[in-house]
Protein backbone atom coordinates (compact mmCIF):
# COMPACT_ATOMS: atom_id res chain seq x y z
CA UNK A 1 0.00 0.00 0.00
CA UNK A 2 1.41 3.03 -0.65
CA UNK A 3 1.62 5.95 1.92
CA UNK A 4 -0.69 8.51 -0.16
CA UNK A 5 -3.19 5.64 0.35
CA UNK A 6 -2.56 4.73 3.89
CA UNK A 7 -2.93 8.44 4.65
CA UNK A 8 -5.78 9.05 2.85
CA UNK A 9 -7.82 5.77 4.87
CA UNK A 10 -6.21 6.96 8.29
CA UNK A 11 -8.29 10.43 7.57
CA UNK A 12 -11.35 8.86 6.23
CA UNK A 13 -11.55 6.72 8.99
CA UNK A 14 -10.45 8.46 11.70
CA UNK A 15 -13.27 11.64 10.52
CA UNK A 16 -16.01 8.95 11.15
CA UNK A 17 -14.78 7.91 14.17
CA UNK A 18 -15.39 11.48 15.29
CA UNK A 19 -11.48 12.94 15.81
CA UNK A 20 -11.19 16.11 14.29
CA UNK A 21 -7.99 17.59 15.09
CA UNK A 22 -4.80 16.16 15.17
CA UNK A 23 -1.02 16.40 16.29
CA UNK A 24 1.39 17.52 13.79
CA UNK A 25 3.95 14.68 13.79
CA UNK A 26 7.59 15.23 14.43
CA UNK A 27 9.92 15.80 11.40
CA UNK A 28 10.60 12.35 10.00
CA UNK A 29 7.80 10.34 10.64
CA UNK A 30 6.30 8.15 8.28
CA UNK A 31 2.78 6.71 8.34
CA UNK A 32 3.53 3.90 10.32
CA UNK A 33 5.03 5.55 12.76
CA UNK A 34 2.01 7.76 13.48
CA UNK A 35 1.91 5.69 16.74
CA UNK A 36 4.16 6.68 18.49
CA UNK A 37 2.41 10.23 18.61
CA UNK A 38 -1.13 8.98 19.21
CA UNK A 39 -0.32 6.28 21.81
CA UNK A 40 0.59 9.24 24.48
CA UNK A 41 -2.98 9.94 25.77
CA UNK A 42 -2.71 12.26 28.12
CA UNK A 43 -3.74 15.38 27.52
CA UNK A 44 -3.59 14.59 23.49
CA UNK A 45 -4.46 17.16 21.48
CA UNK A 46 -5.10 19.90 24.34
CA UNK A 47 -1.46 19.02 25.41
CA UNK A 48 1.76 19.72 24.22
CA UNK A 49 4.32 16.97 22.45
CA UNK A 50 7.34 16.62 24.58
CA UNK A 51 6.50 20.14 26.12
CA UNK A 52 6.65 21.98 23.11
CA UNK A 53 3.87 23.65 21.87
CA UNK A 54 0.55 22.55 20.74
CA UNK A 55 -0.05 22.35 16.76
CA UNK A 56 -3.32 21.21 15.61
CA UNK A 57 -3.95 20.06 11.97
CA UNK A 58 -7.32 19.82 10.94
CA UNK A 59 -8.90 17.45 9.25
CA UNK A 60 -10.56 18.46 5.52
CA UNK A 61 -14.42 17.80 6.18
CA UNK A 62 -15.99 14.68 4.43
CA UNK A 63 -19.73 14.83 3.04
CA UNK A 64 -22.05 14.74 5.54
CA UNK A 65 -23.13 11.38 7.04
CA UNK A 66 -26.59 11.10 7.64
CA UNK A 67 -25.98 7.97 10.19
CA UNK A 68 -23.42 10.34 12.38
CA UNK A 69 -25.37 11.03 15.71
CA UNK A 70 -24.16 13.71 18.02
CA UNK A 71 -20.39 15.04 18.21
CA UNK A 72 -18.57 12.89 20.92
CA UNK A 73 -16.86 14.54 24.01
CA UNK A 74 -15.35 14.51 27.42
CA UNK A 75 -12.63 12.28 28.52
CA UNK A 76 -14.24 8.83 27.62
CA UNK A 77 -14.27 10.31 23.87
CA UNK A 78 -10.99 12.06 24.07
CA UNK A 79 -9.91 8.23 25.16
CA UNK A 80 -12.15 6.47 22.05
CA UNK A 81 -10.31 9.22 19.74
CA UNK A 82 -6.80 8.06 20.78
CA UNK A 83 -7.81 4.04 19.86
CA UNK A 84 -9.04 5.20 16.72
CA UNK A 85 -6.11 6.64 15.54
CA UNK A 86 -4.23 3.59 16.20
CA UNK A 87 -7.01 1.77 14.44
CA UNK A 88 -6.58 3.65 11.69
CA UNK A 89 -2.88 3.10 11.06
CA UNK A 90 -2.94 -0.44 12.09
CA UNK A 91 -1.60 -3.01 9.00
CA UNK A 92 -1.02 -6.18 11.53
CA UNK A 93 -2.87 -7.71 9.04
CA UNK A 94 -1.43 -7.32 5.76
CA UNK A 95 -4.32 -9.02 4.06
CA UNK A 96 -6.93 -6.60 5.32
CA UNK A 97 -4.85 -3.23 5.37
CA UNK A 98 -4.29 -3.56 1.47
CA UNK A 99 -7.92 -4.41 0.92
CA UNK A 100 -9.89 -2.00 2.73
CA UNK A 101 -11.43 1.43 1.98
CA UNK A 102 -10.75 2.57 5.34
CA UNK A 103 -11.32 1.35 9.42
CA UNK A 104 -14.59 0.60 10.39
CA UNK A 105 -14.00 2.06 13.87
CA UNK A 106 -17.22 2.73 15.62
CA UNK A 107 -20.20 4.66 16.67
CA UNK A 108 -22.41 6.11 18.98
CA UNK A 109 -22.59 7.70 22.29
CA UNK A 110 -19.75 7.06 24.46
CA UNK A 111 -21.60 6.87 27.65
CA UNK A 112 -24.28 4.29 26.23
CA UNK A 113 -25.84 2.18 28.46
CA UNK A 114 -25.85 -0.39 25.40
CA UNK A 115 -23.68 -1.38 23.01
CA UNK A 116 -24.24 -3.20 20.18
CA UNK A 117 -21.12 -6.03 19.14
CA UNK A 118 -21.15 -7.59 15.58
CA UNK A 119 -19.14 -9.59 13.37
CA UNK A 120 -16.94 -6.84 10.68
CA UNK A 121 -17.46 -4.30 8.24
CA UNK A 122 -19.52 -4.98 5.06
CA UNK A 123 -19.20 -3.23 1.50
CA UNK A 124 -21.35 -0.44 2.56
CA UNK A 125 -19.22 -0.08 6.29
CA UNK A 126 -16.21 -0.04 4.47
CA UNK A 127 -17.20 2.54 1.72
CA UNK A 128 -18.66 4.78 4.06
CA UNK A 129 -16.86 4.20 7.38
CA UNK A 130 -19.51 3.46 10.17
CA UNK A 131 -20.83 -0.13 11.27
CA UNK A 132 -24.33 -1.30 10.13
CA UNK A 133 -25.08 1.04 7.61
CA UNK A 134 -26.41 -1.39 4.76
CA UNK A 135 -29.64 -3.51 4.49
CA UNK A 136 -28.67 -5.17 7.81
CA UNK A 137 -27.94 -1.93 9.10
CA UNK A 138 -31.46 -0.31 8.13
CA UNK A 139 -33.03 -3.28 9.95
CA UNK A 140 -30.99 -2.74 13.17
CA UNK A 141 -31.73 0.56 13.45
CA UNK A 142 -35.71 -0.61 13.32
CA UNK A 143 -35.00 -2.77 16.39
CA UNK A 144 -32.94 -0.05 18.51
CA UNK A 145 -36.49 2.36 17.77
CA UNK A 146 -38.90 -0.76 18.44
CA UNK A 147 -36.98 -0.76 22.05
CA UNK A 148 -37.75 2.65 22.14
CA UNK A 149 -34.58 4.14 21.67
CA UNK A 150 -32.00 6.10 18.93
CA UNK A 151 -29.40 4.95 17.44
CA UNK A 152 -27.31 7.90 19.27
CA UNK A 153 -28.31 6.52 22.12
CA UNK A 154 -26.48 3.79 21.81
CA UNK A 155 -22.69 2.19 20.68
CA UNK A 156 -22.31 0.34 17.96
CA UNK A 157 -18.90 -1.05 17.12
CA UNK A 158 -17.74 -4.59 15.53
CA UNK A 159 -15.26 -7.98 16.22
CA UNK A 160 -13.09 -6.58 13.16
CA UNK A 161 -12.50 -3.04 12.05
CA UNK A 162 -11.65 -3.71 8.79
CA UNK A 163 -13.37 -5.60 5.90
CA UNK A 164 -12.27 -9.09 5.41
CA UNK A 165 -12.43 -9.97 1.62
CA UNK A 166 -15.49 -11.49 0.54
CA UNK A 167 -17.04 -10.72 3.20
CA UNK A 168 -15.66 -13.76 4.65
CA UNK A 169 -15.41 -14.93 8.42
CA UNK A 170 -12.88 -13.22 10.32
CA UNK A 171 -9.50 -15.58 10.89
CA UNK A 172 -8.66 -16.29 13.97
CA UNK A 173 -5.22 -14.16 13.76
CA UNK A 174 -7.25 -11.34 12.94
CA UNK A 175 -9.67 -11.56 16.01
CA UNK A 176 -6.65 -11.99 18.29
CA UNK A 177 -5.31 -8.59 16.34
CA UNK A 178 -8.50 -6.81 17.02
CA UNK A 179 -9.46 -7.99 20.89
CA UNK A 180 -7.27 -4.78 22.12
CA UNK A 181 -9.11 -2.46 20.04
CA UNK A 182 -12.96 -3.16 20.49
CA UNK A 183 -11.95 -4.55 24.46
CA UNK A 184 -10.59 -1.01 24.94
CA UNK A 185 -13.59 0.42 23.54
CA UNK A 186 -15.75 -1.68 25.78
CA UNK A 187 -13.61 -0.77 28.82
CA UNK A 188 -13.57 2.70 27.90
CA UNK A 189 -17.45 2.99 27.23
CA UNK A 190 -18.32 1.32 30.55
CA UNK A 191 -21.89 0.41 29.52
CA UNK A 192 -24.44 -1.69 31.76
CA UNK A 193 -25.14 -4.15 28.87
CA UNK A 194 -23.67 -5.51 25.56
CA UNK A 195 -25.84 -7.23 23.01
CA UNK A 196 -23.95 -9.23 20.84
CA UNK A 197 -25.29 -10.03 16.99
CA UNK A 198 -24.33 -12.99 15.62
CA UNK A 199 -22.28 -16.45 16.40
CA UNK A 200 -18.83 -14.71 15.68
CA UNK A 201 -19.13 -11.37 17.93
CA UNK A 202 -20.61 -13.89 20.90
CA UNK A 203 -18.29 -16.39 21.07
CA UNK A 204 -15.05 -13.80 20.64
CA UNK A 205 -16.49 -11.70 23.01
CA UNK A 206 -17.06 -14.65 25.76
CA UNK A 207 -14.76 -16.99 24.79
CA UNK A 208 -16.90 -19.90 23.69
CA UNK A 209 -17.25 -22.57 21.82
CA UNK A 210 -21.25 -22.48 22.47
CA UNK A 211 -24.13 -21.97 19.56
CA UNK A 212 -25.78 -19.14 19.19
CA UNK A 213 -28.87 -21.12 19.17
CA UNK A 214 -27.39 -22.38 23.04
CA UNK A 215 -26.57 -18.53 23.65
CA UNK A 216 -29.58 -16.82 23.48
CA UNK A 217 -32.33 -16.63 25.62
CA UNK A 218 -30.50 -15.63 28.65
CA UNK A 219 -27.85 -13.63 30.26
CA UNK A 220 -23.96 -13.93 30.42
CA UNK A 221 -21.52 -11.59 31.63
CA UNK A 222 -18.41 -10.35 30.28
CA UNK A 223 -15.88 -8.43 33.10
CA UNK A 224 -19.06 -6.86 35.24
CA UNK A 225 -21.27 -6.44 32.08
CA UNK A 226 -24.04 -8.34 31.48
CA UNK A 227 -24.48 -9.61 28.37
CA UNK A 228 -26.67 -11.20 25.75
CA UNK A 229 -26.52 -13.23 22.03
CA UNK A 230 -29.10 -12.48 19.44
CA UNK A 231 -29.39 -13.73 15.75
CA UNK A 232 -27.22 -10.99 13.25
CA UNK A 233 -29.58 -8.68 11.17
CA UNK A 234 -28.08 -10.13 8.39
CA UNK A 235 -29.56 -13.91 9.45
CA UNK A 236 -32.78 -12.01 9.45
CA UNK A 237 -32.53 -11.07 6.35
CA UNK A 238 -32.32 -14.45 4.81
CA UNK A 239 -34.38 -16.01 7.58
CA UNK A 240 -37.83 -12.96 8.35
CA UNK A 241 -39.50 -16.12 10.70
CA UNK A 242 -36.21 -15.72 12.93
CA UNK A 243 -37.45 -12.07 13.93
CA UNK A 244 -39.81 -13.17 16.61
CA UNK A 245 -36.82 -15.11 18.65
CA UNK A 246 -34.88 -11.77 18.45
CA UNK A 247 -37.69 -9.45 19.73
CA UNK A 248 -38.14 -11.72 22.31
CA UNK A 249 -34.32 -11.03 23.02
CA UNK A 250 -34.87 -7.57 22.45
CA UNK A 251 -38.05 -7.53 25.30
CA UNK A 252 -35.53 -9.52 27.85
CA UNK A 253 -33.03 -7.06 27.41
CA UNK A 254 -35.00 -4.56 28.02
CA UNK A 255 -37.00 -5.42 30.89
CA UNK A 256 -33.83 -5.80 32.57
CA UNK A 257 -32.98 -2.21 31.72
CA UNK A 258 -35.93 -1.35 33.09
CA UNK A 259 -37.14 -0.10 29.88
CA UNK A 260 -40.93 -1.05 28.90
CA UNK A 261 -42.10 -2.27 25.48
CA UNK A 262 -45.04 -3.55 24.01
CA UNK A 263 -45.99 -7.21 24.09
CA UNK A 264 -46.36 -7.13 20.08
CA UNK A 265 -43.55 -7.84 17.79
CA UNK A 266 -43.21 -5.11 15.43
CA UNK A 267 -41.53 -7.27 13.10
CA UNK A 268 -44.69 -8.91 12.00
């Protein structure tokens, strides 16, 4: 890949991840070694590099994104901003840094009470930048309002950040690349309750071996999180009589967080 390239993904991505300024790097630095600037969190942009002064680039706006929801700040998105950056320089995996469009970092509100956990970016995540933003996408967004809620209200981020090829499964070298990344956003986000979509983001994110069919229907914990596995949007897609098992899910979830919803499936 050649640096032009890798630059011009590290800005895409990092704009949809919500960072809008960044530190000049030192004289000499290459793409790669953008790291070693955005790994010092404290004080990041606000502060200065080794005590020098602070110089802010800016980042040239991209077209609007309808999906965005509201700008992120405070600490825990000062903190999201700093993993992003690293996302978007990251090539541990050669296969998927020469591929992609850009990172598929994440997105939402940073103090969620939910997050939503899936699998990796699609076409449509990778063109544009943002998780679940295609046909499977459309239809998760009709099951965060059916519980009553926005999408801003909530976090949505994925297994992968990048696109596999093909849309493939995501190796297992890959998942062991990523665990930092979304396990720092999860740490960093501090929400009550994770609802994973799909086989692939519930057994990474609890270590099992378990169906999701075995999953589902009750709780599970991950650190002091509680936790539960629904069917992806994109089963639904291919399977509409599978909708009733998830908004039954969807009404467990949320009578735990003490959030009401009607008896009727809205899927129907």
């Amino acid at each position: 890949m050649s640096d032009t390239r890798a630059l011009q993904q590290q800005l895409a991505s990092l704009q949809r991840a919500g960072v809008t300024d960044l530190p000049l790097p030192r004289p000499g630095l290459g793409v790669n070694d953008c790291a070693e600037v955005v790994e010092r969190p404290t004080g990041m942009i606000e502060s200065s590099l080794e005590g020098g002064p602070v110089v802010k680039e800016p980042i040239e706006p991209l077209a609007p994104n309808p999906h965005r929801g509201p700008s992120i700040d405070g600490q825990r998105a000062a903190a999201l901003n700093v993993i992003a950056q690293e996302v978007a320089s990251c090539e541990l995996c050669p296969e998927l840094a020469s591929s992609r469009t850009q990172t598929v970092f994440g997105v939402g509100n940073p103090h969620a009470r939910l997050c939503f956990f899936g699998e990796a970016p699609g076409a449509d995540e990778d063109r544009i930048g943002e998780p679940f933003v295609g046909r499977a996408g459309q239809l998760l967004d009709k099951i965060i309002q059916a519980c009553t809620l926005r999408r801003e209200d909530v976090y949505i981020l994925n297994v992968l950040k990048c696109r596999p090829p093909g849309n493939r499964n995501p190796a297992a070298d890959e998942v062991a690349c990523c665990r930092a990344f979304f396990e720092r956003q999860l740490e960093i986000i501090q929400p009550e309750f994770i609802c994973c979509l799909g086989s692939i983001a519930a057994t990474n994110l609890l270590e099992t071996t378990q169906t999701i069919g075995k999953l589902r229907g009750r709780f599970h914990q991950w650190r002091d999180i509680k936790v539960i596995a629904t069917y992806h949007p994109a089963y639904l897609l291919r399977n509409p009589s599978a909708k009733a098992e998830v908004w039954k899910d969807m009404q467990m979830l949320m009578r735990e967080m003490g959030i009401p919803l009607s008896t009727d499936n809205p899927g129907q």
